[in-house]
N, C-alpha and C. Protein backbone atom coordinates (compact mmCIF):
# COMPACT_ATOMS: atom_id res chain seq x y z
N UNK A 1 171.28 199.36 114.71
CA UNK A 1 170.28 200.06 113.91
C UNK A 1 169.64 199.12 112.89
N UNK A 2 170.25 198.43 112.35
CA UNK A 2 169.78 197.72 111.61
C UNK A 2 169.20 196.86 112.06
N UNK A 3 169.14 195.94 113.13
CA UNK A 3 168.72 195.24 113.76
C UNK A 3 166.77 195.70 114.37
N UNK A 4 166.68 197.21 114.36
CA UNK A 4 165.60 197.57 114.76
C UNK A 4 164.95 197.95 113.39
N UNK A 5 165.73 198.52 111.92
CA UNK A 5 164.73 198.60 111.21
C UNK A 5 164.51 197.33 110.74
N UNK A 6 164.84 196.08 110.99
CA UNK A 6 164.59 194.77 110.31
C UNK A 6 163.53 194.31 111.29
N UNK A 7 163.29 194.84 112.81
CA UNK A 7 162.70 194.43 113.67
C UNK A 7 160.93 194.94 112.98
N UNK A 8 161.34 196.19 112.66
CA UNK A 8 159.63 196.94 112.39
C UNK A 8 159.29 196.74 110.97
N UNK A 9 160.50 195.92 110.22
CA UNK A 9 159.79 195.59 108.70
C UNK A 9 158.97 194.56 108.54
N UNK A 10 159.68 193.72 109.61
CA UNK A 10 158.88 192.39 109.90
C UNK A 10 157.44 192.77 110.64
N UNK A 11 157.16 193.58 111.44
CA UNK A 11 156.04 194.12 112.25
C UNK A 11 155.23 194.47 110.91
N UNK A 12 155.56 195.26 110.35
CA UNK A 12 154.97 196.48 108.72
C UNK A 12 154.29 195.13 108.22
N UNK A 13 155.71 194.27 107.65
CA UNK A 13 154.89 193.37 106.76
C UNK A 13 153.93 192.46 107.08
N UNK A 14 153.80 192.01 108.75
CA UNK A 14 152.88 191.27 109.32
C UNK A 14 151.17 191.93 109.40
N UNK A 15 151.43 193.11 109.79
CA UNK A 15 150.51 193.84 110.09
C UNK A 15 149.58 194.07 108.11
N UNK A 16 150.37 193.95 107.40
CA UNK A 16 149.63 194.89 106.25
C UNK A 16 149.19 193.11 105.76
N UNK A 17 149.82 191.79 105.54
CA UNK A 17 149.49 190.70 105.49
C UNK A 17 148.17 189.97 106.24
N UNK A 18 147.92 190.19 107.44
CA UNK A 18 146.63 190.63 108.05
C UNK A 18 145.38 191.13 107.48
N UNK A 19 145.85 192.52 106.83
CA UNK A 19 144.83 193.27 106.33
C UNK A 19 144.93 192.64 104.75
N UNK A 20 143.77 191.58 104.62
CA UNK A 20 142.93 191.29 103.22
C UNK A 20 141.76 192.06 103.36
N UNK A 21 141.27 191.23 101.78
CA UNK A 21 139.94 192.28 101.69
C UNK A 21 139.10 191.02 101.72
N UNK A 22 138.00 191.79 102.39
CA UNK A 22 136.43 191.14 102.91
C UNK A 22 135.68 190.53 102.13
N UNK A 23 135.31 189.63 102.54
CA UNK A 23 134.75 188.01 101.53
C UNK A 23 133.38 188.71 101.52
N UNK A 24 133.51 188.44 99.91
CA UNK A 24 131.55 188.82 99.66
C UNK A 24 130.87 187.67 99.71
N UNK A 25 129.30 187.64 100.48
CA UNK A 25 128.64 186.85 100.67
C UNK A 25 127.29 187.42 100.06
N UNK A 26 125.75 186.29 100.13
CA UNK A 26 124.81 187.18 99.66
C UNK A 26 124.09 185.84 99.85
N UNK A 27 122.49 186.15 99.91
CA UNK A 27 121.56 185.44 99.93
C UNK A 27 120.49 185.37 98.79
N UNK A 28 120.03 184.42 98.14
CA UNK A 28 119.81 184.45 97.00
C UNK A 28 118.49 183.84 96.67
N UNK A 29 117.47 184.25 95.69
CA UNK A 29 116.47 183.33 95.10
C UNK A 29 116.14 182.56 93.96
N UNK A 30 116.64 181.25 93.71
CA UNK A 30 116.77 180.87 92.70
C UNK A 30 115.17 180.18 91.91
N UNK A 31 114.97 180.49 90.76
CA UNK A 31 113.84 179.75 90.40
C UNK A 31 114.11 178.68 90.19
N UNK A 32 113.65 177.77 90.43
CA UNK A 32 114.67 176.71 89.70
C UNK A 32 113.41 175.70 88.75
N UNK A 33 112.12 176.00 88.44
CA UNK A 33 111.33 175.51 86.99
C UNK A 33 110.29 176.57 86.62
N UNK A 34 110.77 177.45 86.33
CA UNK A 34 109.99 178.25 86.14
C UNK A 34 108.97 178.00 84.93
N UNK A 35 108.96 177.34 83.74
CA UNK A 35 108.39 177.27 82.52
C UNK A 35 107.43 175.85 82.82
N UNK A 36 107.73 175.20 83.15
CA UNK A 36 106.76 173.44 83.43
C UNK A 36 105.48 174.07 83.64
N UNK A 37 104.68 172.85 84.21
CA UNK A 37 102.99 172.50 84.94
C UNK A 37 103.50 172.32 86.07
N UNK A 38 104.56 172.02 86.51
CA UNK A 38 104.77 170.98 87.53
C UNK A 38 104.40 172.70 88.72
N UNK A 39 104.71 172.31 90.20
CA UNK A 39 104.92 173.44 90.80
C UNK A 39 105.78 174.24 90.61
N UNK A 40 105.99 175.40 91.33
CA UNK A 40 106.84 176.03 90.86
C UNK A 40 107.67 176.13 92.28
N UNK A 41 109.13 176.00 92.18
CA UNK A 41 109.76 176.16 93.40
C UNK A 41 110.80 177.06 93.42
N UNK A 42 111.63 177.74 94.57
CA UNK A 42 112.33 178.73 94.70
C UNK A 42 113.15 178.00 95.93
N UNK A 43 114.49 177.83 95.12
CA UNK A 43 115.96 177.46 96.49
C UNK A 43 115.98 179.00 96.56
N UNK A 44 116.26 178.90 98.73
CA UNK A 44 116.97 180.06 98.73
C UNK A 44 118.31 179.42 99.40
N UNK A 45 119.16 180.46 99.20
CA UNK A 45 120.43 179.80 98.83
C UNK A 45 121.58 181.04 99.61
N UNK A 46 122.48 180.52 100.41
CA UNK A 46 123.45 181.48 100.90
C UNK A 46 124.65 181.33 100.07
N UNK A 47 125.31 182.21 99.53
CA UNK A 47 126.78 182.06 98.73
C UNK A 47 127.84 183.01 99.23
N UNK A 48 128.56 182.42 99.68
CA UNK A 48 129.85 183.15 100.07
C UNK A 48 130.82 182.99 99.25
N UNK A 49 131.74 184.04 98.73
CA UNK A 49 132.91 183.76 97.81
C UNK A 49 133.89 184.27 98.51
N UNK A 50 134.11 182.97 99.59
CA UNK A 50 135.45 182.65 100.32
C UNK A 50 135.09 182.36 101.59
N UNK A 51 135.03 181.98 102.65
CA UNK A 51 134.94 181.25 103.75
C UNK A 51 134.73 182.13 105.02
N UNK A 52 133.11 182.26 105.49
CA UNK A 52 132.77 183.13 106.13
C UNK A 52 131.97 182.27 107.30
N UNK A 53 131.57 182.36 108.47
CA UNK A 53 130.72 182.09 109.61
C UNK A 53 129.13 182.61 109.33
N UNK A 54 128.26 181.75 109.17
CA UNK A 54 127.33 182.21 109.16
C UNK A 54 126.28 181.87 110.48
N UNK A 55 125.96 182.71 111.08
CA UNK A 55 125.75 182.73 112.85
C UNK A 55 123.86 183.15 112.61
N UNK A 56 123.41 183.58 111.91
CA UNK A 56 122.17 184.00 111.98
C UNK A 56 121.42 184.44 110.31
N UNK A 57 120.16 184.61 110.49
CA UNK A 57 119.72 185.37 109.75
C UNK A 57 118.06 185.40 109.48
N UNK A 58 117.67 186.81 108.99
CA UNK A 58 116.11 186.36 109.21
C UNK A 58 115.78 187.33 107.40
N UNK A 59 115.30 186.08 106.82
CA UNK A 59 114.57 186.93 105.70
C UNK A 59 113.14 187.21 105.31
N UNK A 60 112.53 188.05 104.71
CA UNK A 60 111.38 188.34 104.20
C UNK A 60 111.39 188.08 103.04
N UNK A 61 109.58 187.77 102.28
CA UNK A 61 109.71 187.91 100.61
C UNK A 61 108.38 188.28 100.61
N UNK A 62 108.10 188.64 99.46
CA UNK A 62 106.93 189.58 98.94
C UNK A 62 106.53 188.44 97.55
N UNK A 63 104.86 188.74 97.16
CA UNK A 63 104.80 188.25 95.93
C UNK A 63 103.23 189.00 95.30
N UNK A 64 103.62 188.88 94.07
CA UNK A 64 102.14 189.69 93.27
C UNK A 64 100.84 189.41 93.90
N UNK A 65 100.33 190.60 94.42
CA UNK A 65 99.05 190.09 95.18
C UNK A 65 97.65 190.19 93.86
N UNK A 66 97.81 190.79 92.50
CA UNK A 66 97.24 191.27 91.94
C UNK A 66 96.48 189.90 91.88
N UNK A 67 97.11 189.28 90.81
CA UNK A 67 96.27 187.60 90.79
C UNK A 67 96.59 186.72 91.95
N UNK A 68 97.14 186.66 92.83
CA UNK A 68 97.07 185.62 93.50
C UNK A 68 96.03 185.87 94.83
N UNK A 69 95.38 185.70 95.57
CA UNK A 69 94.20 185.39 96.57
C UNK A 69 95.41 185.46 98.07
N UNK A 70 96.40 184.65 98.29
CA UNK A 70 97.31 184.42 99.28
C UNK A 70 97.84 183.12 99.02
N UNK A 71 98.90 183.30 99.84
CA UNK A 71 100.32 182.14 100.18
C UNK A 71 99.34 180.54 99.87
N UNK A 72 98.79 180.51 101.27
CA UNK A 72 98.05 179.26 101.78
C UNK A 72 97.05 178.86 100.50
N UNK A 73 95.97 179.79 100.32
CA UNK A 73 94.92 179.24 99.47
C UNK A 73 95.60 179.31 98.07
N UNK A 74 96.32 179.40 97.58
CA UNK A 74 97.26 179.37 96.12
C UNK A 74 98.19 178.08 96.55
N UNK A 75 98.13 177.29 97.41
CA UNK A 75 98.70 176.08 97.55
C UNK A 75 100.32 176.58 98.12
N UNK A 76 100.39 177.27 98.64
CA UNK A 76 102.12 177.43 98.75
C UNK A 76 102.29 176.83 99.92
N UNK A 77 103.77 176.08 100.07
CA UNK A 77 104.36 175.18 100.72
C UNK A 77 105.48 175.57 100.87
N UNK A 78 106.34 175.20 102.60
CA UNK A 78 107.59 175.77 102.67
C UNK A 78 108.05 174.58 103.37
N UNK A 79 109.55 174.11 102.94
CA UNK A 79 110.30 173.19 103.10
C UNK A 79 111.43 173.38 104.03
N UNK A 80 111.89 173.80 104.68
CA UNK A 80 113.34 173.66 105.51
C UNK A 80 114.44 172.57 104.96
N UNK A 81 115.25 173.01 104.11
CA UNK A 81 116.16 171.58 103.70
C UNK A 81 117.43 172.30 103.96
N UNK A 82 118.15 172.16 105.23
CA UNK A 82 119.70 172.27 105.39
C UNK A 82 120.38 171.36 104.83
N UNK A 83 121.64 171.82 104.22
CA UNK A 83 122.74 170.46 103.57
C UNK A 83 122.69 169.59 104.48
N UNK A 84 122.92 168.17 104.10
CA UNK A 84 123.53 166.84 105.02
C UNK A 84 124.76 166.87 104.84
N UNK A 85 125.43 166.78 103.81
CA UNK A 85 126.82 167.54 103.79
C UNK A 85 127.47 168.14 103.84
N UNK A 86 128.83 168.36 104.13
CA UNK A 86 130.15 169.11 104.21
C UNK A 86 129.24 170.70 103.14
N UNK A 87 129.30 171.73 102.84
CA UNK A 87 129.19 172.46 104.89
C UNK A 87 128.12 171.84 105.69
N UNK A 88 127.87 171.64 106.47
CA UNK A 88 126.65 171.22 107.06
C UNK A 88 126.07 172.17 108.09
N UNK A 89 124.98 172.65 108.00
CA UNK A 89 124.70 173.69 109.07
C UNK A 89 124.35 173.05 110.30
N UNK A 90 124.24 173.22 111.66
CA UNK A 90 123.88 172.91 112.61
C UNK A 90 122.32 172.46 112.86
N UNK A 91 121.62 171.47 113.35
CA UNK A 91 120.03 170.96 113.60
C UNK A 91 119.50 171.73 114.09
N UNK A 92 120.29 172.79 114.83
CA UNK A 92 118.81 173.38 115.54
C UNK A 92 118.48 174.82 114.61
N UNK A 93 119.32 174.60 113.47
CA UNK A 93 118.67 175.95 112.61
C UNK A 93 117.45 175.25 112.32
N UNK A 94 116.48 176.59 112.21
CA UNK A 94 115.43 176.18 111.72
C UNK A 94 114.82 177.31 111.07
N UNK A 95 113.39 177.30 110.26
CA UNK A 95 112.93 178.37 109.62
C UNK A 95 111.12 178.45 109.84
N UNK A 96 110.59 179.45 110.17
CA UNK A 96 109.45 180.02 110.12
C UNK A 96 109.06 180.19 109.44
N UNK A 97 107.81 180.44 108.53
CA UNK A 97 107.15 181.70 107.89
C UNK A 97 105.64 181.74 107.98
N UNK A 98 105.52 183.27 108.75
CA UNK A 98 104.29 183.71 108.49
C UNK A 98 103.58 184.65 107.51
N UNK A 99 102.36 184.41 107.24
CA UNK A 99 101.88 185.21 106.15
C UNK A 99 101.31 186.65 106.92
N UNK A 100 101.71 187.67 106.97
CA UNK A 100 101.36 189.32 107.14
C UNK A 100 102.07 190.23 106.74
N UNK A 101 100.97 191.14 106.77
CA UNK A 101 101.99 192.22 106.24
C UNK A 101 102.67 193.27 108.11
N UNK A 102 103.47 194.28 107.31
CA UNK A 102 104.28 195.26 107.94
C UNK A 102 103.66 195.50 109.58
N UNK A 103 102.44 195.37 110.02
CA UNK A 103 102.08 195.89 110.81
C UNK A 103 101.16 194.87 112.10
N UNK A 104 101.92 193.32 111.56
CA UNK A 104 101.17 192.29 111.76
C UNK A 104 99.94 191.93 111.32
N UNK A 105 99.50 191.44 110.95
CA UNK A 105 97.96 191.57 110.51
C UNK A 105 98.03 190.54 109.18
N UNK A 106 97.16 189.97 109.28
CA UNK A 106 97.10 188.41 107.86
C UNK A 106 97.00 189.17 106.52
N UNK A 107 97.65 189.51 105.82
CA UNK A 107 97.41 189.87 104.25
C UNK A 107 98.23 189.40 103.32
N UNK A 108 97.50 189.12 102.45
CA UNK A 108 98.29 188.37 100.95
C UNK A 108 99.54 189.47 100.66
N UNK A 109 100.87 188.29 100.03
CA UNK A 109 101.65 188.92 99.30
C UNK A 109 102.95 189.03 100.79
N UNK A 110 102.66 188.79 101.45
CA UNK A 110 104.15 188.80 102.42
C UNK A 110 104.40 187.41 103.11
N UNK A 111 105.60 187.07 102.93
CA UNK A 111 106.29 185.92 103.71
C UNK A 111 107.31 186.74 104.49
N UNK A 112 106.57 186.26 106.07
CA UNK A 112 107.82 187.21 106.80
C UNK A 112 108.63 185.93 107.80
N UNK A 113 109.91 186.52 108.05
CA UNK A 113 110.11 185.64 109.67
C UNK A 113 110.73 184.21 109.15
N UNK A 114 111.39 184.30 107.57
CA UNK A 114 112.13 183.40 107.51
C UNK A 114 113.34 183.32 107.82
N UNK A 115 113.73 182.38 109.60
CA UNK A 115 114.89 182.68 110.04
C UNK A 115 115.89 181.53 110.33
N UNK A 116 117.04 181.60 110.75
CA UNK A 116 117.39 180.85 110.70
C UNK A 116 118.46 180.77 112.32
N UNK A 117 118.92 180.37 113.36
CA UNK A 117 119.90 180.75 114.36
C UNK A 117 120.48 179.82 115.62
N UNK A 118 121.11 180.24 116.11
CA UNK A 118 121.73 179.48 117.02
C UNK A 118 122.57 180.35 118.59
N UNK A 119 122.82 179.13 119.41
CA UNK A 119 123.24 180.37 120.73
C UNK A 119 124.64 179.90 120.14
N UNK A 120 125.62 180.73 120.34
CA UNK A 120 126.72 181.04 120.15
C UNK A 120 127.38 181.03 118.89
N UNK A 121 128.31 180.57 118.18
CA UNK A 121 128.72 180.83 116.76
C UNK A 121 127.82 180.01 115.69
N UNK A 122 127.73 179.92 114.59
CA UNK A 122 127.44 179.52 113.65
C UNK A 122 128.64 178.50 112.98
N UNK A 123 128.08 177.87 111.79
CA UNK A 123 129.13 176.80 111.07
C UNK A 123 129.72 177.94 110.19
N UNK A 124 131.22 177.44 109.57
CA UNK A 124 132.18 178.29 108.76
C UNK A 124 130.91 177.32 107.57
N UNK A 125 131.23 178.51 106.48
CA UNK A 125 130.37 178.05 105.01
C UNK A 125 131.65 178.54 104.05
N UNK A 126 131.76 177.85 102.99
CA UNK A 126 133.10 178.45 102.10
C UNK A 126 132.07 177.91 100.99
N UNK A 127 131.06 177.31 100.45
CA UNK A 127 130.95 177.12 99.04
C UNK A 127 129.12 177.49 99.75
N UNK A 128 128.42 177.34 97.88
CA UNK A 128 126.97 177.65 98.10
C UNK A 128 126.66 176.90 99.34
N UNK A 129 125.12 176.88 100.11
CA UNK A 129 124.45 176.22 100.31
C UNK A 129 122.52 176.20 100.14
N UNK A 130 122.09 175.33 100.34
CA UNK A 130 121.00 175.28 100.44
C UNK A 130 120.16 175.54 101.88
N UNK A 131 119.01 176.47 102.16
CA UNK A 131 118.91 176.99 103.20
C UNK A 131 117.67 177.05 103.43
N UNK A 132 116.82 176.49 102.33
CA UNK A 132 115.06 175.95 102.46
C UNK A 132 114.46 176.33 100.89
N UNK A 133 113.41 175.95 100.96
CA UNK A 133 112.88 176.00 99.94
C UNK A 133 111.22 176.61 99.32
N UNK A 134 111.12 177.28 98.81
CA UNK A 134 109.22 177.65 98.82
C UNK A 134 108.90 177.20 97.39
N UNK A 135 107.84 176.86 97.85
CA UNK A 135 107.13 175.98 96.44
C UNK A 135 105.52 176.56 96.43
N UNK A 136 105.31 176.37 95.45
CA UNK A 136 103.74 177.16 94.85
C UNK A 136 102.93 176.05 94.32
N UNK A 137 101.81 175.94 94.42
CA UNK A 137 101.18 174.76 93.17
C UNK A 137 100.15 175.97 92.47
N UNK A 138 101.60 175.96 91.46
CA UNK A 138 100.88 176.63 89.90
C UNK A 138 99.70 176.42 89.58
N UNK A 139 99.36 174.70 89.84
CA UNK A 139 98.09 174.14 88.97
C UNK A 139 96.93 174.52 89.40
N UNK A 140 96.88 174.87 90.91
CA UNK A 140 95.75 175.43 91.48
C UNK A 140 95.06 176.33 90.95
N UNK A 141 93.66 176.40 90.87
CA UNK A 141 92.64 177.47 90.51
C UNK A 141 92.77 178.55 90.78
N UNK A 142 92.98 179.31 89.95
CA UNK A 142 93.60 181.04 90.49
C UNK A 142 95.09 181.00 90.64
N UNK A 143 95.66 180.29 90.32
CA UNK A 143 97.47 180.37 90.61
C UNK A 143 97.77 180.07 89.27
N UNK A 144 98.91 181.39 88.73
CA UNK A 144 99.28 181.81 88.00
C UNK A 144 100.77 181.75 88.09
N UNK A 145 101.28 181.71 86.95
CA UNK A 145 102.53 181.64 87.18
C UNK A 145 103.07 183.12 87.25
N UNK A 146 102.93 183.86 86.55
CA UNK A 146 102.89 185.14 86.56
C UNK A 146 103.03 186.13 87.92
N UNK A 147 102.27 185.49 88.79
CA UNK A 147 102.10 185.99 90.20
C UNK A 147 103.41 185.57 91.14
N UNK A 148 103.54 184.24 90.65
CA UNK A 148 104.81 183.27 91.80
C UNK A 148 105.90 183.91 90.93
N UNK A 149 106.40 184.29 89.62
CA UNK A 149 107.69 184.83 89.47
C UNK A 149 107.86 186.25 89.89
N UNK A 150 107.18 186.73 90.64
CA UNK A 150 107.48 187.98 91.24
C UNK A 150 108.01 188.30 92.62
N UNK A 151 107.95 186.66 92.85
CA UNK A 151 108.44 186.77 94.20
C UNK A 151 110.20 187.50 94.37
N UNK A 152 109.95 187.58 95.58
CA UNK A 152 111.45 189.31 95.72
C UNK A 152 112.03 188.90 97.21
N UNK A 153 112.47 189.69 97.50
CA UNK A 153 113.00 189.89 98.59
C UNK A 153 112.06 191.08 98.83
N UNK A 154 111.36 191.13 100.69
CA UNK A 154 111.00 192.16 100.50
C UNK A 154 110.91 193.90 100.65
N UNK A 155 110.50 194.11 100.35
CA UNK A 155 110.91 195.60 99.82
C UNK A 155 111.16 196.81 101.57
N UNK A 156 110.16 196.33 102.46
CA UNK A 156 109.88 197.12 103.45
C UNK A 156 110.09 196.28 104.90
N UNK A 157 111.04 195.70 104.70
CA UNK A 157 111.01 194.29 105.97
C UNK A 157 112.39 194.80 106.53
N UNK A 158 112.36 193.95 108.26
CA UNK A 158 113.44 193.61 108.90
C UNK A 158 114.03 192.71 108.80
N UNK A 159 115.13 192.88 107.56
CA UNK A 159 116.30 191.68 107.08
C UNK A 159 117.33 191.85 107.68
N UNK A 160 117.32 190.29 108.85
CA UNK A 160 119.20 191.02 109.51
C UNK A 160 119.97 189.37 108.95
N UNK A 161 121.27 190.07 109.50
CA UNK A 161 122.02 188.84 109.18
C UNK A 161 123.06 188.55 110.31
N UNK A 162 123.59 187.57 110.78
CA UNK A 162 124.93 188.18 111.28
C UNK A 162 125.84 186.99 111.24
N UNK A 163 127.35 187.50 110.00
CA UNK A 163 127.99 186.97 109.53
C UNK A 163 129.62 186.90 109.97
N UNK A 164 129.99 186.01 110.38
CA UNK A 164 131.59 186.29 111.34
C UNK A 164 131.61 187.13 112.29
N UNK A 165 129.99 186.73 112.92
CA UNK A 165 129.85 187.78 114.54
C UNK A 165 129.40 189.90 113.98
N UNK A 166 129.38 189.71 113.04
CA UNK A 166 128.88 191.03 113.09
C UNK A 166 127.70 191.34 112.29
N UNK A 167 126.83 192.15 112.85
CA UNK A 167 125.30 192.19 112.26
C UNK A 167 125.40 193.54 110.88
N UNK A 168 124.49 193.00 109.79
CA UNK A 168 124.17 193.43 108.81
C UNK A 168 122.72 193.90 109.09
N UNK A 169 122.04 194.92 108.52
CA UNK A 169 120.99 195.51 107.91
C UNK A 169 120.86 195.62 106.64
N UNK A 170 119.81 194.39 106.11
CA UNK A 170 120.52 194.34 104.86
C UNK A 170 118.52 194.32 103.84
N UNK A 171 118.11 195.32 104.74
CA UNK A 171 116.52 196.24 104.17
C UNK A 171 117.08 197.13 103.09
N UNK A 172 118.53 197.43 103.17
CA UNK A 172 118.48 199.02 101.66
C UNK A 172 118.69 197.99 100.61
N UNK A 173 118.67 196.63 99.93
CA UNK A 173 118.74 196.30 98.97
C UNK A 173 117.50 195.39 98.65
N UNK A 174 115.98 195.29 99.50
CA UNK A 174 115.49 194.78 99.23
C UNK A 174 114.62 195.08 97.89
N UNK A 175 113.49 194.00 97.53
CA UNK A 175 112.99 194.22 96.25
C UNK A 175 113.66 193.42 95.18
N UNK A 176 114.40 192.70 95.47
CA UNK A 176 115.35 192.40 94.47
C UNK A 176 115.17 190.70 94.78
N UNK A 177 116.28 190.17 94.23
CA UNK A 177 116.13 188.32 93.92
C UNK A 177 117.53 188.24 94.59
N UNK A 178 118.71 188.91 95.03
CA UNK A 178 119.50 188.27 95.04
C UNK A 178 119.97 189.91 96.14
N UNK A 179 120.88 189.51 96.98
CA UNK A 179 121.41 190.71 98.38
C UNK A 179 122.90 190.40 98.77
N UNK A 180 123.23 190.86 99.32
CA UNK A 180 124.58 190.67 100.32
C UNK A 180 125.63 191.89 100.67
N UNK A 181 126.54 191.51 100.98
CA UNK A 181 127.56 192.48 101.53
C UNK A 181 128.31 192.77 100.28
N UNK A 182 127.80 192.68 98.91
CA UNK A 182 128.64 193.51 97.56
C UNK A 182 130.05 192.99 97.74
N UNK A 183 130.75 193.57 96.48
CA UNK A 183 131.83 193.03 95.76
C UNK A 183 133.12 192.97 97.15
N UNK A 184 133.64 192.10 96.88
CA UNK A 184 135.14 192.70 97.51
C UNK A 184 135.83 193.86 97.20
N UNK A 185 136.61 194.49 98.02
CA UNK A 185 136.79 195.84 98.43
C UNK A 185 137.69 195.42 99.47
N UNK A 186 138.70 196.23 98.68
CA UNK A 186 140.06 196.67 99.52
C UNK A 186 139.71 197.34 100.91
N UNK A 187 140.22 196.49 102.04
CA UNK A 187 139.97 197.23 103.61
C UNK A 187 141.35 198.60 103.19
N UNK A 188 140.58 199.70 104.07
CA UNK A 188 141.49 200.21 104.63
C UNK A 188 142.33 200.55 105.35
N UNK A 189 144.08 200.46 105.11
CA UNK A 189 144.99 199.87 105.91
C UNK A 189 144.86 200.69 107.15
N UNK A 190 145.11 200.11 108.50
CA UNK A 190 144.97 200.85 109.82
C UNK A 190 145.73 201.66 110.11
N UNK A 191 145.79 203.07 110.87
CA UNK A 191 146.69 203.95 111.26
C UNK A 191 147.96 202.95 111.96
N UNK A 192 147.76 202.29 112.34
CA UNK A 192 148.56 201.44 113.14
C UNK A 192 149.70 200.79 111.84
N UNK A 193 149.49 200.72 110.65
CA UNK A 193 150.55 200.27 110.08
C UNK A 193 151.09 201.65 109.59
N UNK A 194 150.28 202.48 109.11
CA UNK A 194 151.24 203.90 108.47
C UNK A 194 151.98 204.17 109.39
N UNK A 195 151.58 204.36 111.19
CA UNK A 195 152.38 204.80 111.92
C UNK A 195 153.70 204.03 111.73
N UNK A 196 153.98 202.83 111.69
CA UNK A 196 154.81 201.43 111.27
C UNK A 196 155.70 201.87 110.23
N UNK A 197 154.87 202.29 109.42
CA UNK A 197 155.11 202.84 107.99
C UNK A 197 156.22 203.87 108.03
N UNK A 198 155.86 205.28 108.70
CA UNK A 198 156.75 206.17 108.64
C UNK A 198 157.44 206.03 109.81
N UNK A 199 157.27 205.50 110.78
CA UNK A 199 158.71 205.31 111.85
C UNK A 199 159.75 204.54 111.19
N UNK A 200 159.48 203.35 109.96
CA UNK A 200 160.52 202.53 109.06
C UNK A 200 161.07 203.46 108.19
N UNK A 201 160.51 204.58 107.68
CA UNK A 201 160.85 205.08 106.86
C UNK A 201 161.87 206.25 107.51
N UNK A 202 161.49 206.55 108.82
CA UNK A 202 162.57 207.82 109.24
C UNK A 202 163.91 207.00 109.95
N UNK A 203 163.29 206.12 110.78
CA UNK A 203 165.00 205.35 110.94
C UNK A 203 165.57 205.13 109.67
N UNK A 204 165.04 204.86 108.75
CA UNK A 204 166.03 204.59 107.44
C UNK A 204 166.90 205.41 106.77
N UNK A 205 165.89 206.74 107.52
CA UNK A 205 166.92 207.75 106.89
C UNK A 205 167.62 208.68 107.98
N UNK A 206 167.73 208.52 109.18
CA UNK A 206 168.63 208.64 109.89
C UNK A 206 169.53 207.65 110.01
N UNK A 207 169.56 206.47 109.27
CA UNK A 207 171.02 205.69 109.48
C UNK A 207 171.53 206.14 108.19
N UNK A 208 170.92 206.40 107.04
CA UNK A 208 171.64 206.90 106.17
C UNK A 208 172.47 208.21 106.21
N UNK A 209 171.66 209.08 106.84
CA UNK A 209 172.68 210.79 107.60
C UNK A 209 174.31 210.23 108.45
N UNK A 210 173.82 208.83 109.31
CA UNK A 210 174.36 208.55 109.90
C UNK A 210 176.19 207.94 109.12
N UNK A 211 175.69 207.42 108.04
CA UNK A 211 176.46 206.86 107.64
C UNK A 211 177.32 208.02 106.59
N UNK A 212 176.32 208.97 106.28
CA UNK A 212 177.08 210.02 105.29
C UNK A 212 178.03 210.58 106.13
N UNK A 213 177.74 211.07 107.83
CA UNK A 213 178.39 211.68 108.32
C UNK A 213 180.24 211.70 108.38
């Protein structure tokens, strides 16, 4: 008897050791000079807090159409800069962007179709990285700074992701500067260990009947 409840404690404790909780990740827009003459540029940036596969992803961004004319004639420029270093993403990621809005069609104020992918897995990422870059020339006639800090994530787009093989929809948090799969959060433990759970717990107490007898 003892020999079998020591058999399923070891099972219990393997099984619940298994179950951690889920690494938050998120994709991000950093300004990074917002106050200068100089241009104005935006890292976007993937951050995982703890060591996740990143296999895909396609983002959108939006920006003040009030003063600005569009992307192109406001001087905007888009860079592709993957790390060269440790993490290093794979060469054949690469990134798009076209200027339209929702329904295809050329209109100021949307960057769509910034993606990134590969056939089969993606590189493991455990610290920030760098994942391209958009730049504005402020100095241009009609370009305001005012207009380029509004840039967002955008509000009405198809944002997917797919992170350690499983796909995100990650459109309910757009509008914002910064997204992801939210805080860590306790998984919930599987029927498969409670069952574990109370079969340890009733042999335990039939060897104890056993022994009162």
């Amino acid at each position: 008897m003892r020999k079998i409840v020591l058999t399923l404690a070891v099972c219990l404790i393997g099984l619940v050791l298994t179950v951690g909780n889920a690494s938050a990740w998120y994709f991000e827009l950093d300004n990074s000079n917002a106050t200068g003459p100089e241009d104005l540029t935006f890292d976007i940036l993937f951050n995982p807090e703890g060591e996740v596969r990143l296999d895909n992803y396609q983002l959108d961004f939006e920006y003040d159409t009030i003063e600005l004319a569009s992307w192109t004639s406001a001087g905007g420029s888009y860079t592709n800069t993957p790390p060269t270093g440790p993490p290093m993403l794979y060469p054949d990621y690469f990134g798009v962007m076209v200027e339209t809005d929702p329904v295809g069609q050329p209109t100021p104020g949307h960057l769509r179709n910034f993606n990134a992918g590969r056939s089969g897995t993606g590189p493991t990422v455990s610290e920030e990285v760098l994942i391209g870059t958009l730049t504005f020339g402020s100095l241009l006639p009609g370009a305001t700074l005012d207009g380029f800090l509004d840039l967002s994530f955008e509000e009405t787009s198809n944002i997917i992701a797919t992170i350690d093989g499983v796909g995100y929809d990650l459109s309910h948090a757009a509008g914002q500067l910064k997204y992801g799969s939210g805080m860590d959060v306790p998984v919930p433990i599987p029927g498969t260990v409670l069952l574990f759970g109370s079969g340890l717990l009733g042999l335990l107490g039939i060897g104890r009947r056993r022994r009162n007898a």
